[in-house]
N, C-alpha and C. Protein backbone atom coordinates (compact mmCIF):
# COMPACT_ATOMS: atom_id res chain seq x y z
N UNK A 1 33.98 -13.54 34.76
CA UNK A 1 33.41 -13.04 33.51
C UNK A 1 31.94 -12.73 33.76
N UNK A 2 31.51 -11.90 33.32
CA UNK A 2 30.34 -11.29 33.59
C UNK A 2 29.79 -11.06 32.16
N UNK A 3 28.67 -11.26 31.73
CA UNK A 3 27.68 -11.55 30.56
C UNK A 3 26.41 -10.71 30.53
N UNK A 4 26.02 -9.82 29.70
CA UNK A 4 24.68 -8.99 30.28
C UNK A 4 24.23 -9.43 28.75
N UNK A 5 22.91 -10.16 29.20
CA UNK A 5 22.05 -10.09 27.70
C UNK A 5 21.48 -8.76 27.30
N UNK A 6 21.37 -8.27 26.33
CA UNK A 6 21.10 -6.87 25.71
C UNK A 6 19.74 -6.75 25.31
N UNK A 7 18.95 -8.11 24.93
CA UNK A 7 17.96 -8.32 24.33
C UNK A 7 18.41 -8.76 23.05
N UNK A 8 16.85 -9.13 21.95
CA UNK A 8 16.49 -9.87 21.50
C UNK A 8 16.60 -7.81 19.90
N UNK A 9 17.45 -8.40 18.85
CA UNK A 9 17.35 -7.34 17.90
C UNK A 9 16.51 -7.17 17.13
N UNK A 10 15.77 -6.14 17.04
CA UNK A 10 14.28 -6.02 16.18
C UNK A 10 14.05 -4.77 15.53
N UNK A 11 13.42 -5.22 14.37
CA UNK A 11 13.07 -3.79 13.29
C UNK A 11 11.97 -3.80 13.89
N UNK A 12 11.65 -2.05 13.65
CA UNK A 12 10.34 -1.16 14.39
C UNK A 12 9.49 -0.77 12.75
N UNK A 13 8.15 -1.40 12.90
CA UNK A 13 7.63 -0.87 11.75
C UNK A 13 6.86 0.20 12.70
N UNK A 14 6.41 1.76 11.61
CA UNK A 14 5.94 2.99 12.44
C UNK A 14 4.48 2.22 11.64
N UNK A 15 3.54 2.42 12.25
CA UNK A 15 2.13 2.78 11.82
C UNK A 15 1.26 3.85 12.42
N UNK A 16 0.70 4.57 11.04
CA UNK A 16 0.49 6.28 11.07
C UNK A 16 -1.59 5.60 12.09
N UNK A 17 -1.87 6.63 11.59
CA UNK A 17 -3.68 6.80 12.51
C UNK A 17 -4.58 5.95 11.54
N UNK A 18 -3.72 5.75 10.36
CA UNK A 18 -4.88 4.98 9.18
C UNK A 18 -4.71 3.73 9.66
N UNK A 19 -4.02 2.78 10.03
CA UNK A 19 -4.14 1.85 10.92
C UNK A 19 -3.35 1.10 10.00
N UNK A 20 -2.73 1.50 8.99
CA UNK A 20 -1.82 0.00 8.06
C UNK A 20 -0.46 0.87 7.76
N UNK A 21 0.48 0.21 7.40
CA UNK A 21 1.72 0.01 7.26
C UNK A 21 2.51 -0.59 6.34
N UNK A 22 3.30 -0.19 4.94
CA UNK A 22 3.91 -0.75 4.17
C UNK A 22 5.32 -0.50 4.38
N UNK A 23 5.92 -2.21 4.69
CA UNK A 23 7.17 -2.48 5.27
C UNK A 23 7.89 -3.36 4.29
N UNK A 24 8.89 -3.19 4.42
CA UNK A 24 10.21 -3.75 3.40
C UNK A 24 11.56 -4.21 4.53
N UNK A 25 11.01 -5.33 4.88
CA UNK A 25 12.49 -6.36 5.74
C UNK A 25 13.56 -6.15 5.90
N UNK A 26 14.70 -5.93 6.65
CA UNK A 26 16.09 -6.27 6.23
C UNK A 26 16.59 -7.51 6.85
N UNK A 27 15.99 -7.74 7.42
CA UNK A 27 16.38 -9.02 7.73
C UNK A 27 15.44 -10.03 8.47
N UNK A 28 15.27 -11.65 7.90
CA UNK A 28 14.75 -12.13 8.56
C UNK A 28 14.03 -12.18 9.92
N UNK A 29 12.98 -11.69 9.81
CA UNK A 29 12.03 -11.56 11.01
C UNK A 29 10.73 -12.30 11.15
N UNK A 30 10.09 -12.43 12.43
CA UNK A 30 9.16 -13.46 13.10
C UNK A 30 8.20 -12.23 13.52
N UNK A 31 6.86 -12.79 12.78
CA UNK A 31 5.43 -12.17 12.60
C UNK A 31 5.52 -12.27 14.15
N UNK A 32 5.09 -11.41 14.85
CA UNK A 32 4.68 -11.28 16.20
C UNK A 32 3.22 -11.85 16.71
N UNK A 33 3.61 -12.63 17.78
CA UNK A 33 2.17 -13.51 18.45
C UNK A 33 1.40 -11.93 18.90
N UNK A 34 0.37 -11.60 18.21
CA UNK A 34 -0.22 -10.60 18.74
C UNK A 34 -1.44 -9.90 18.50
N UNK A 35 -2.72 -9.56 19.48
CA UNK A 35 -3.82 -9.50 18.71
C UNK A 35 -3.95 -8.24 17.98
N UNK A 36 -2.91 -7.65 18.29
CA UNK A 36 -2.94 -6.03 18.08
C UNK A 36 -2.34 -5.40 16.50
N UNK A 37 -0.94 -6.41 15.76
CA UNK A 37 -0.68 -6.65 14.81
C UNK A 37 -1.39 -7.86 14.08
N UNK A 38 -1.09 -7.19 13.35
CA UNK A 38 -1.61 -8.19 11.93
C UNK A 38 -0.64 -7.88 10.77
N UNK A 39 -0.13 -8.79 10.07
CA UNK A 39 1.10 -9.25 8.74
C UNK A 39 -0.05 -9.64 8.02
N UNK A 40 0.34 -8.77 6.37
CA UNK A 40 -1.15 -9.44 5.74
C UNK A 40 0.45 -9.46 4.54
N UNK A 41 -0.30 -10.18 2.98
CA UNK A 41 0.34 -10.33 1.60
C UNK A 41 -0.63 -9.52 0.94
N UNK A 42 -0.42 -9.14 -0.22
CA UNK A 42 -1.35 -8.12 -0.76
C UNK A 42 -1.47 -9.13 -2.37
N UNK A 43 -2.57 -9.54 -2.52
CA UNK A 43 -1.99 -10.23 -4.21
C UNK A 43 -3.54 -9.24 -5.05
N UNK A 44 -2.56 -9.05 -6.42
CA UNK A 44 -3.44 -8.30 -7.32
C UNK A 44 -4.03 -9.22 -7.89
N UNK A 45 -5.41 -9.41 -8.40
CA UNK A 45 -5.77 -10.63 -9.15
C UNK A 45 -5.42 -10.44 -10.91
N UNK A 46 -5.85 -11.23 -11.72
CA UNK A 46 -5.05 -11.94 -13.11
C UNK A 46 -5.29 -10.44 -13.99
N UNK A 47 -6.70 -10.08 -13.40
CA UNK A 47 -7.33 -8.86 -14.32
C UNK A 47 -6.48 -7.65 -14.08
N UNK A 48 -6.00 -7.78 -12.92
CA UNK A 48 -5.23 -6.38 -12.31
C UNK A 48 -6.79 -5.69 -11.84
N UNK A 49 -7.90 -6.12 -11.62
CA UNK A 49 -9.08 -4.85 -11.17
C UNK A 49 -8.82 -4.82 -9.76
N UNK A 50 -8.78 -5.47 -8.84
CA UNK A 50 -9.22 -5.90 -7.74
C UNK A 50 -7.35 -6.56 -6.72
N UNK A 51 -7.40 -6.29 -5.76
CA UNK A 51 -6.52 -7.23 -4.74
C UNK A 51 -7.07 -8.17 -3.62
N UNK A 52 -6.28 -8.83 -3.37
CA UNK A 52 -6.47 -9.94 -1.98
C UNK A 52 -6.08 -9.47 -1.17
N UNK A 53 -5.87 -9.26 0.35
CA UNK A 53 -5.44 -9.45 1.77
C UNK A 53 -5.59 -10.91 2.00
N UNK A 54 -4.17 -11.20 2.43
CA UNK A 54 -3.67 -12.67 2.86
C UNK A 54 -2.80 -12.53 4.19
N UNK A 55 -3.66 -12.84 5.54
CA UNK A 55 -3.04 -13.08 6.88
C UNK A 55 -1.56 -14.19 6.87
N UNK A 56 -1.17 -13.53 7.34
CA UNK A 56 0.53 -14.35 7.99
C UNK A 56 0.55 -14.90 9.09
N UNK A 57 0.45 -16.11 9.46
CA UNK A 57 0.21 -16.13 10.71
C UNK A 57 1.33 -16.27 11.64
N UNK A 58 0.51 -15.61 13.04
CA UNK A 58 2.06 -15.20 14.25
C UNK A 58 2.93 -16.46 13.73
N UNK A 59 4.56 -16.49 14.41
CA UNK A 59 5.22 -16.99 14.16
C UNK A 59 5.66 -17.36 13.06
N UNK A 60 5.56 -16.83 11.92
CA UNK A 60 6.12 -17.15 10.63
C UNK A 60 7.33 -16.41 10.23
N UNK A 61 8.42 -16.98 9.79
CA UNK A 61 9.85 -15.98 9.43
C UNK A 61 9.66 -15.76 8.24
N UNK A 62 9.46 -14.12 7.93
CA UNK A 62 9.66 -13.62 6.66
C UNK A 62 10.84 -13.65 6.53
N UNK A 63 11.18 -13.67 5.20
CA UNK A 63 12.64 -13.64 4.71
C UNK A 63 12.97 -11.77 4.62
N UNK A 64 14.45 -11.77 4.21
CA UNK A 64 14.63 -10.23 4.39
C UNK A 64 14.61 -9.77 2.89
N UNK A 65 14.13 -8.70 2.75
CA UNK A 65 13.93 -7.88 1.55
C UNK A 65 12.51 -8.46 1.12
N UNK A 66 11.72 -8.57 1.75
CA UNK A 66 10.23 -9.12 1.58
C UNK A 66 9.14 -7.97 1.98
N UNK A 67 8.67 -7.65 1.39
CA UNK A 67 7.17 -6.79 1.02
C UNK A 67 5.91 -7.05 2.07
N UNK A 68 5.67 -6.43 2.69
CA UNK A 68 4.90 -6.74 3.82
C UNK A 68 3.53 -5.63 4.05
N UNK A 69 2.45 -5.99 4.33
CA UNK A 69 1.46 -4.76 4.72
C UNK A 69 1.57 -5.25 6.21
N UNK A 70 0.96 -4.43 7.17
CA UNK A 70 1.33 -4.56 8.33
C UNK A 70 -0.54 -3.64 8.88
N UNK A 71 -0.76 -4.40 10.00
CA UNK A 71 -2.39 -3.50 10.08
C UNK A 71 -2.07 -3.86 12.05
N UNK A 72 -2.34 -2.60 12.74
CA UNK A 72 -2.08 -2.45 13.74
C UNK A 72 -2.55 -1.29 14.22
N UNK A 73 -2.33 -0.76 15.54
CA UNK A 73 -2.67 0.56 16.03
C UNK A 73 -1.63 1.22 15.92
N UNK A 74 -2.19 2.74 15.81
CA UNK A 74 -0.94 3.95 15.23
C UNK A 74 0.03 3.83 16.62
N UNK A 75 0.86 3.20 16.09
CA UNK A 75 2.68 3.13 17.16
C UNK A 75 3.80 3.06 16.38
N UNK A 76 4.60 2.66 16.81
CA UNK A 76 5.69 1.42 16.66
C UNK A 76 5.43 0.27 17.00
N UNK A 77 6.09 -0.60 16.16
CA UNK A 77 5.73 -1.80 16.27
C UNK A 77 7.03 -2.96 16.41
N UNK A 78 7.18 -3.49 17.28
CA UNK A 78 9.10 -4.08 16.92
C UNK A 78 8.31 -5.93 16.59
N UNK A 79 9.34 -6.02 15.35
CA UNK A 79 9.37 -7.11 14.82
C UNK A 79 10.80 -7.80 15.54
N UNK A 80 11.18 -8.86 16.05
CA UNK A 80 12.03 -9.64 16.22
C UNK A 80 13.00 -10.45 14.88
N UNK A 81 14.36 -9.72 14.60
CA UNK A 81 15.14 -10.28 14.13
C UNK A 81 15.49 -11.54 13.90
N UNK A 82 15.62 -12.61 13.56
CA UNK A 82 15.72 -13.99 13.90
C UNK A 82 16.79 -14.46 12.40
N UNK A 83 17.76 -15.47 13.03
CA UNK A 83 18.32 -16.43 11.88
C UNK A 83 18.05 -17.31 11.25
N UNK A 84 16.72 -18.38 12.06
CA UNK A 84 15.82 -18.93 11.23
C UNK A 84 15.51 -18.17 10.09
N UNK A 85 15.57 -19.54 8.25
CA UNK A 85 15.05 -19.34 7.52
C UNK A 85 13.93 -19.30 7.16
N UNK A 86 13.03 -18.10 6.67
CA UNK A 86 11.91 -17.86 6.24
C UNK A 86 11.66 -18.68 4.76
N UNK A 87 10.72 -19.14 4.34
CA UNK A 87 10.27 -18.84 3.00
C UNK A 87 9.19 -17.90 2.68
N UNK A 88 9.31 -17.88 1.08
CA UNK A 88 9.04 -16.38 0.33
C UNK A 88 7.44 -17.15 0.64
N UNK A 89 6.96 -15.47 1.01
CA UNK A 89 5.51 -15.79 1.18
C UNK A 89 4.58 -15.93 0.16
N UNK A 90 3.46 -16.58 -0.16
CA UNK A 90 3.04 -16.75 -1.50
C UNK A 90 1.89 -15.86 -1.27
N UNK A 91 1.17 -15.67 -2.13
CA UNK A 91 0.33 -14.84 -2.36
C UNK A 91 0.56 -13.30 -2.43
N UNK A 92 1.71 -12.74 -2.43
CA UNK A 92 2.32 -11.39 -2.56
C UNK A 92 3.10 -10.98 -3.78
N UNK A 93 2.33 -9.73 -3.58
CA UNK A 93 2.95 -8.54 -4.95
C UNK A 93 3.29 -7.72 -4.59
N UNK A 94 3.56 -7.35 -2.80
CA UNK A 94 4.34 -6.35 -2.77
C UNK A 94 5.80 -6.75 -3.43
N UNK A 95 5.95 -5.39 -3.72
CA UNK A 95 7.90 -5.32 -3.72
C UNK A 95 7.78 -4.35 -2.45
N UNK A 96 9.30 -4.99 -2.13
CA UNK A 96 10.41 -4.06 -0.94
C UNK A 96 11.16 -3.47 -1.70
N UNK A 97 11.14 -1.66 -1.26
CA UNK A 97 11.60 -0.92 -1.74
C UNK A 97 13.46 -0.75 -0.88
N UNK A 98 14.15 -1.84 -1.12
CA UNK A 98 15.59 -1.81 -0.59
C UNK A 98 16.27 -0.60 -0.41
N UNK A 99 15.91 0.14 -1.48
CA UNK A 99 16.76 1.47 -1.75
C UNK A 99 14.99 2.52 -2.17
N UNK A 100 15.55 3.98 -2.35
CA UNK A 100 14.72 4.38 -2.75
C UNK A 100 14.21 4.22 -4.22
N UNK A 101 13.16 4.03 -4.68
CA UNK A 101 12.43 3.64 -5.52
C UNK A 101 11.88 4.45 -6.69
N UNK A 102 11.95 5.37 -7.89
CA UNK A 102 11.72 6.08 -8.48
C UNK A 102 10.24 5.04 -9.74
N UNK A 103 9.04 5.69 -9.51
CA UNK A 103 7.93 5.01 -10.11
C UNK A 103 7.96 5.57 -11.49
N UNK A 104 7.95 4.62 -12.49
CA UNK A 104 8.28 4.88 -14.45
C UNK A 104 6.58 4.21 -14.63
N UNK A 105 6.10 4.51 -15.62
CA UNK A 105 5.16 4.14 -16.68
C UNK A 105 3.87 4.08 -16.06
N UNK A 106 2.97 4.32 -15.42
CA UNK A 106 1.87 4.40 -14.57
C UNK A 106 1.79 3.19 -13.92
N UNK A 107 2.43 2.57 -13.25
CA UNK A 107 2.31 1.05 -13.14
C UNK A 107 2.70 1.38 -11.33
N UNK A 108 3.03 2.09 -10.64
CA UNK A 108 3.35 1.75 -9.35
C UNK A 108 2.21 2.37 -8.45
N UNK A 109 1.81 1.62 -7.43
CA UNK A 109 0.69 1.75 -6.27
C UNK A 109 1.16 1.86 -5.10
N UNK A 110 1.13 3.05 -4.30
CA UNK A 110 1.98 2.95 -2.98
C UNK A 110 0.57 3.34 -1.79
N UNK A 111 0.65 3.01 -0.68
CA UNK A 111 -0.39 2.48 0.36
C UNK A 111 -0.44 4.34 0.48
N UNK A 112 -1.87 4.73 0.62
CA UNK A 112 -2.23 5.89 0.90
C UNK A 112 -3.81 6.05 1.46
N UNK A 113 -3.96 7.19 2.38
CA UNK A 113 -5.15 7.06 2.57
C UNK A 113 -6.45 8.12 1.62
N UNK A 114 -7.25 7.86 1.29
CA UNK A 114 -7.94 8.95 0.20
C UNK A 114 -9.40 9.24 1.43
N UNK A 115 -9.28 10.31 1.62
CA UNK A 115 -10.73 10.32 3.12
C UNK A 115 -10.44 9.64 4.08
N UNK A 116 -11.89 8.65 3.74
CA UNK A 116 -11.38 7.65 5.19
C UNK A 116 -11.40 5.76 4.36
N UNK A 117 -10.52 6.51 3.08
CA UNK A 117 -10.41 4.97 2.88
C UNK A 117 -8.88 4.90 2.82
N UNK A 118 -8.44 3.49 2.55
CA UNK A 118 -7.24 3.64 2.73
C UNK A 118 -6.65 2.25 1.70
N UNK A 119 -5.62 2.40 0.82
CA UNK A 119 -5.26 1.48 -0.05
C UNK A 119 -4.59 1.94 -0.59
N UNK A 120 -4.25 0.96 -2.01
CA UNK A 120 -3.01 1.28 -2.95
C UNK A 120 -3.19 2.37 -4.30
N UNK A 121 -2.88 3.62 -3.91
CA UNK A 121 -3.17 4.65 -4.82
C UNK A 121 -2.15 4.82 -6.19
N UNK A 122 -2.50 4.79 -7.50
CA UNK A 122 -1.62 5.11 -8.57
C UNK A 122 -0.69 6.16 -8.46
N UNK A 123 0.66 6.25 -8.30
CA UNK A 123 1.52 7.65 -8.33
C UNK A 123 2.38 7.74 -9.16
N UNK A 124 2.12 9.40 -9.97
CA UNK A 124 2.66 9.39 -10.87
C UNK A 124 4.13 9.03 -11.04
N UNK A 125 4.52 9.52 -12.30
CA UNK A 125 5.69 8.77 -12.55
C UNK A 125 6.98 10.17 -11.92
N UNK A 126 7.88 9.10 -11.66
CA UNK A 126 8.90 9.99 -10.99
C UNK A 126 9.07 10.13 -9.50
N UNK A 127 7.71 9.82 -8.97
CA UNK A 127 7.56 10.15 -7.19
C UNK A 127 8.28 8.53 -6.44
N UNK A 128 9.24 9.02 -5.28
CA UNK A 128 9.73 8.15 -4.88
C UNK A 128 9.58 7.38 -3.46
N UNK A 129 9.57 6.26 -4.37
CA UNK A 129 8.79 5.15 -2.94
C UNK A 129 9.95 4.66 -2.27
N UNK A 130 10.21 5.32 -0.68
CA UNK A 130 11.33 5.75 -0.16
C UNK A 130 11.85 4.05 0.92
N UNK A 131 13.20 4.06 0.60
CA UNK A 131 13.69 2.73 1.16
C UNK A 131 13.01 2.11 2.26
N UNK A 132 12.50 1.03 2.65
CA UNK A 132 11.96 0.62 4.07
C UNK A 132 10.30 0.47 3.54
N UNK A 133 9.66 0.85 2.52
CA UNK A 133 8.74 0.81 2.41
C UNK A 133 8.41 -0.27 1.31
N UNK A 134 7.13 -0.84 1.15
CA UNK A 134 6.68 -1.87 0.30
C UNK A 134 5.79 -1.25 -0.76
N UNK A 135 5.43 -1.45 -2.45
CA UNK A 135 4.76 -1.06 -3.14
C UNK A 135 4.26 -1.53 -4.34
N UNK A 136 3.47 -1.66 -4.84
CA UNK A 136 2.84 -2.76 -5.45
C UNK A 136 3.24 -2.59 -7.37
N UNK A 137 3.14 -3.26 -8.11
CA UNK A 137 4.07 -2.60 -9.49
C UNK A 137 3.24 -3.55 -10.07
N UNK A 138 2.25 -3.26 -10.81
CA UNK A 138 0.87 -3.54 -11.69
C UNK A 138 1.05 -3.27 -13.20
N UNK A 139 1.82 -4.77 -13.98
CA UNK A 139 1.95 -4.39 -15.38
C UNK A 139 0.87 -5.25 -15.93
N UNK A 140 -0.28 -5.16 -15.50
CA UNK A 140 -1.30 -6.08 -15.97
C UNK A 140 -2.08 -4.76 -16.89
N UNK A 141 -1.85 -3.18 -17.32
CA UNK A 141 -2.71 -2.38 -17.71
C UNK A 141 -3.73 -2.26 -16.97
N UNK A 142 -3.79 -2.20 -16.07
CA UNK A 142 -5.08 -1.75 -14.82
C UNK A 142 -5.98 -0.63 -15.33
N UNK A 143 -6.86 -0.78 -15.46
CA UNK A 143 -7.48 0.76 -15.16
C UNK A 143 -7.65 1.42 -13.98
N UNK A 144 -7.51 0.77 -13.59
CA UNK A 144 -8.03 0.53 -11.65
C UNK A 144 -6.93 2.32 -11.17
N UNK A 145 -7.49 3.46 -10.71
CA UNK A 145 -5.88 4.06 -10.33
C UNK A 145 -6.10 4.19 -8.60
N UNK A 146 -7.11 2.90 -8.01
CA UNK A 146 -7.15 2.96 -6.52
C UNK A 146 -7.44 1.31 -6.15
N UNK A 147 -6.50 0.69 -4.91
CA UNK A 147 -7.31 -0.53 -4.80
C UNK A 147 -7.38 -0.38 -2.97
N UNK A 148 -8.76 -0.05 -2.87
CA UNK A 148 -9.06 -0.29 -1.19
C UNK A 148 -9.03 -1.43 -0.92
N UNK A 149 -8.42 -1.29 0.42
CA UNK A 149 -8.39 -2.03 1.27
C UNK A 149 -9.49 -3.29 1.94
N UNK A 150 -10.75 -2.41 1.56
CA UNK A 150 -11.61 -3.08 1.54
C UNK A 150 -12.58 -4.32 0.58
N UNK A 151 -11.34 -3.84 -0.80
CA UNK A 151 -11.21 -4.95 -2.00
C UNK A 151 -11.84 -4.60 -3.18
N UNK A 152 -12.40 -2.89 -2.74
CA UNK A 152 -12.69 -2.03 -4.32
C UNK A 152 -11.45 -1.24 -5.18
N UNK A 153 -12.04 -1.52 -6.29
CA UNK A 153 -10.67 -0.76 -6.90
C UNK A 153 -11.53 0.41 -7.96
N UNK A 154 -11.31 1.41 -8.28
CA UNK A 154 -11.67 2.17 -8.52
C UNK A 154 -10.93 3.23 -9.12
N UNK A 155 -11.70 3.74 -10.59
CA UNK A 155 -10.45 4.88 -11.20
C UNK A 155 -11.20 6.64 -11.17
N UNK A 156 -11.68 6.44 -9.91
CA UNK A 156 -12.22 7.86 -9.63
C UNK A 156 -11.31 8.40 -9.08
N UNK A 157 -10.39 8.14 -8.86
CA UNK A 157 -9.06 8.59 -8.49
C UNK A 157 -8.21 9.42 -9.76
N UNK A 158 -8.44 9.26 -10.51
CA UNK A 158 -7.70 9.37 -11.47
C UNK A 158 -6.64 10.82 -11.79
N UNK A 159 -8.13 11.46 -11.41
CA UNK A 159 -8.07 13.18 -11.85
C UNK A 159 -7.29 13.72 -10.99
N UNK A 160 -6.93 12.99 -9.92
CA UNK A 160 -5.68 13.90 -8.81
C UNK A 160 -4.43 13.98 -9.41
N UNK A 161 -3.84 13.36 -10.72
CA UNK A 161 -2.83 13.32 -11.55
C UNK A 161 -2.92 14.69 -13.15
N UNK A 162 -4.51 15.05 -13.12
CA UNK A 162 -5.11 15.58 -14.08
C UNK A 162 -4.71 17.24 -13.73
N UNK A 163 -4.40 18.07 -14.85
CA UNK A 163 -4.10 19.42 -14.37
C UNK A 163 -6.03 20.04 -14.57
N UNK A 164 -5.52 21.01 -13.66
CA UNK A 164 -7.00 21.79 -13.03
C UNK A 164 -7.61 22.87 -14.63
N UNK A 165 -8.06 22.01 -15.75
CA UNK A 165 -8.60 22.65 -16.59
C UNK A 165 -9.63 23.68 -16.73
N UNK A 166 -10.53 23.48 -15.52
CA UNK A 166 -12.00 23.83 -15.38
C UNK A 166 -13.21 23.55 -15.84
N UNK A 167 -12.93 22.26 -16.52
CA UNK A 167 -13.84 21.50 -16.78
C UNK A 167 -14.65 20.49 -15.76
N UNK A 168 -15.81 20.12 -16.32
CA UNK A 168 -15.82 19.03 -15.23
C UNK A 168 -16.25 17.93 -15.92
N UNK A 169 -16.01 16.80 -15.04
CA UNK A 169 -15.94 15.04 -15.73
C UNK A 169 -17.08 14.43 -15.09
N UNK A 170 -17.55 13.43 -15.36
CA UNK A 170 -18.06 12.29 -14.82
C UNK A 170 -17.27 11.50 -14.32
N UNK A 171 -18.00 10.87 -13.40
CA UNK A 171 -17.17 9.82 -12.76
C UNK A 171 -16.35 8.71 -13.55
N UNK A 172 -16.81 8.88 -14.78
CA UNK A 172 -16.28 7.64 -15.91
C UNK A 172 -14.96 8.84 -16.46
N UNK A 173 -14.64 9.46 -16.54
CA UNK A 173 -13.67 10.65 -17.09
C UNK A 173 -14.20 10.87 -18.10
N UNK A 174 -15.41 11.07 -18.40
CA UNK A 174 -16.30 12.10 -19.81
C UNK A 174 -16.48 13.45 -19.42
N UNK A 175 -15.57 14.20 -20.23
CA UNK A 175 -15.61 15.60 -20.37
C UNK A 175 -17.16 16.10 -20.47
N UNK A 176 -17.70 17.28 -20.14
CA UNK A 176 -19.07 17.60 -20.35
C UNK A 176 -18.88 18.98 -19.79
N UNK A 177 -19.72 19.91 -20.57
CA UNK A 177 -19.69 21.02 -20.81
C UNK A 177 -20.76 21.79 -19.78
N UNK A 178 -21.75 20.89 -19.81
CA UNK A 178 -23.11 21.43 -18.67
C UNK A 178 -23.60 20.37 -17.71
N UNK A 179 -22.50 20.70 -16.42
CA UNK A 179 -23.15 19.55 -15.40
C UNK A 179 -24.51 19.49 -14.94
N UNK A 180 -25.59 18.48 -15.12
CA UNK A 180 -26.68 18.67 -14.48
C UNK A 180 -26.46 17.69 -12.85
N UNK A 181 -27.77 17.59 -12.19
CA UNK A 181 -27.73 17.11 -10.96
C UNK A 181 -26.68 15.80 -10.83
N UNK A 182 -25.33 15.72 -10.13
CA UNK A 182 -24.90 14.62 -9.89
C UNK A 182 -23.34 14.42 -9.35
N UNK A 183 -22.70 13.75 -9.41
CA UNK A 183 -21.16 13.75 -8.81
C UNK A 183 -20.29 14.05 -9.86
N UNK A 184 -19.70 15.13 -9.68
CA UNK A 184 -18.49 15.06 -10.97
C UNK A 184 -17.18 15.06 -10.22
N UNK A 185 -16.43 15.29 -11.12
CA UNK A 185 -14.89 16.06 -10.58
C UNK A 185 -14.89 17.16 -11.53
N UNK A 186 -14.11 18.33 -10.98
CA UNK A 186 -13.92 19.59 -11.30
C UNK A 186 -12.63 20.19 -10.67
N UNK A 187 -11.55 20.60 -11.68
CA UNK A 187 -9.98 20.84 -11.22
C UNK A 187 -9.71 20.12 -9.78
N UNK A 188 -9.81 18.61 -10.27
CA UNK A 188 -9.28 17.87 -9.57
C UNK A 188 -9.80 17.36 -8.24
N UNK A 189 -11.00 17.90 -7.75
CA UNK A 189 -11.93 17.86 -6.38
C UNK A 189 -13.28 16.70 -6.87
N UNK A 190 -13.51 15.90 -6.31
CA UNK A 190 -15.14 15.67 -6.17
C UNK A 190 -16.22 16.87 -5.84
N UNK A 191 -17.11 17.06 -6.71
CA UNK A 191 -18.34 17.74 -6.06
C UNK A 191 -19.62 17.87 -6.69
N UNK A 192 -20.43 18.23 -6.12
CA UNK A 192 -21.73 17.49 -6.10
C UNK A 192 -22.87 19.21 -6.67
N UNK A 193 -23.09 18.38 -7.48
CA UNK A 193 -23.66 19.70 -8.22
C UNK A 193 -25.57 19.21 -7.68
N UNK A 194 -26.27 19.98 -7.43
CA UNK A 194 -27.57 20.13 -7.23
C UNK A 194 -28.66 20.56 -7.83
């Protein structure tokens, strides 16, 4: 009798050039010993303004159908399958999107990059947060319609949902008729009047 081990079975999370990754489990898997990955929890705080980043540390078994941010260099990334039981990680608000995900009532945040920032952007209703991916579902009334990564949240975002009137706003969304020197938005762009 002859026996060939095949290896060890593992989900591949992709991470794009922005350097993070929203992943949704199928099965029990072990955070990888590695300096190159990083497993974070994402928690919104009570106000809904603001989020946490919460490290996982190597060796921990997530359970499957668990919500995951993932921060690494743009690759693939293979997570190791395992039958060890995980427990549910605390400090997390992702949901795992099991199936594809259709976003209702302004309440869903899916990981996007805006320039060179990168976090959980408001998307409108109807756009679908596609199976395998993790996304955050904010019924706290947020105003917030951006939460960086870096732990600002911000509703200068807003107007990318706004149809291109030809008006222009303030950064607070006050309509105004005669921009003088300063940052507005205008059909949907930032720009900088002089």
């Amino acid at each position: 009798i002859y026996i060939q081990r095949t290896g060890d079975a593992t989900e591949t999370v992709s991470v794009s050039g922005a350097g993070y990754a929203t992943y949704a489990t199928t099965n029990n898997v072990v955070v990888p010993e590695s300096n190159d990955v990083k497993v974070m929890t994402v928690k919104v705080n009570a106000e809904g303004t603001a989020i946490e980043l919460n490290e996982v540390k190597a060796g921990t078994v997530i359970p499957a159908k668990t919500g995951i941010l993932v921060k690494a260099t743009a690759d693939n990334h293979d997570f190791v399958v395992t039958s060890d039981k995980g427990e549910t990680l605390a400090n997390n608000d992702l949901k795992a999107a099991t199936e594809d995900v259709t976003s209702v009532d302004d309440k869903f945040f899916a990981l996007t990059n805006l320039g060179e920032k990168v976090g959980f952007a408001l998307v409108e209703n109807s756009v679908v947060i596609p199976a395998g991916k993790a996304y955050l579902e904010v019924t706290k009334g947020t105003p917030a319609k951006f939460f960086g990564l870096d732990g600002e949240a911000t509703g200068i975002n807003s107007v990318k949902t706004a149809k291109a009137d030809g008006a222009y706003y303030t950064l607070e969304g006050v309509k105004t008729t005669k921009p003088v020197k300063g940052l507005y938005i205008h059909n949907g762009k930032k720009i900088v009047v002089k």
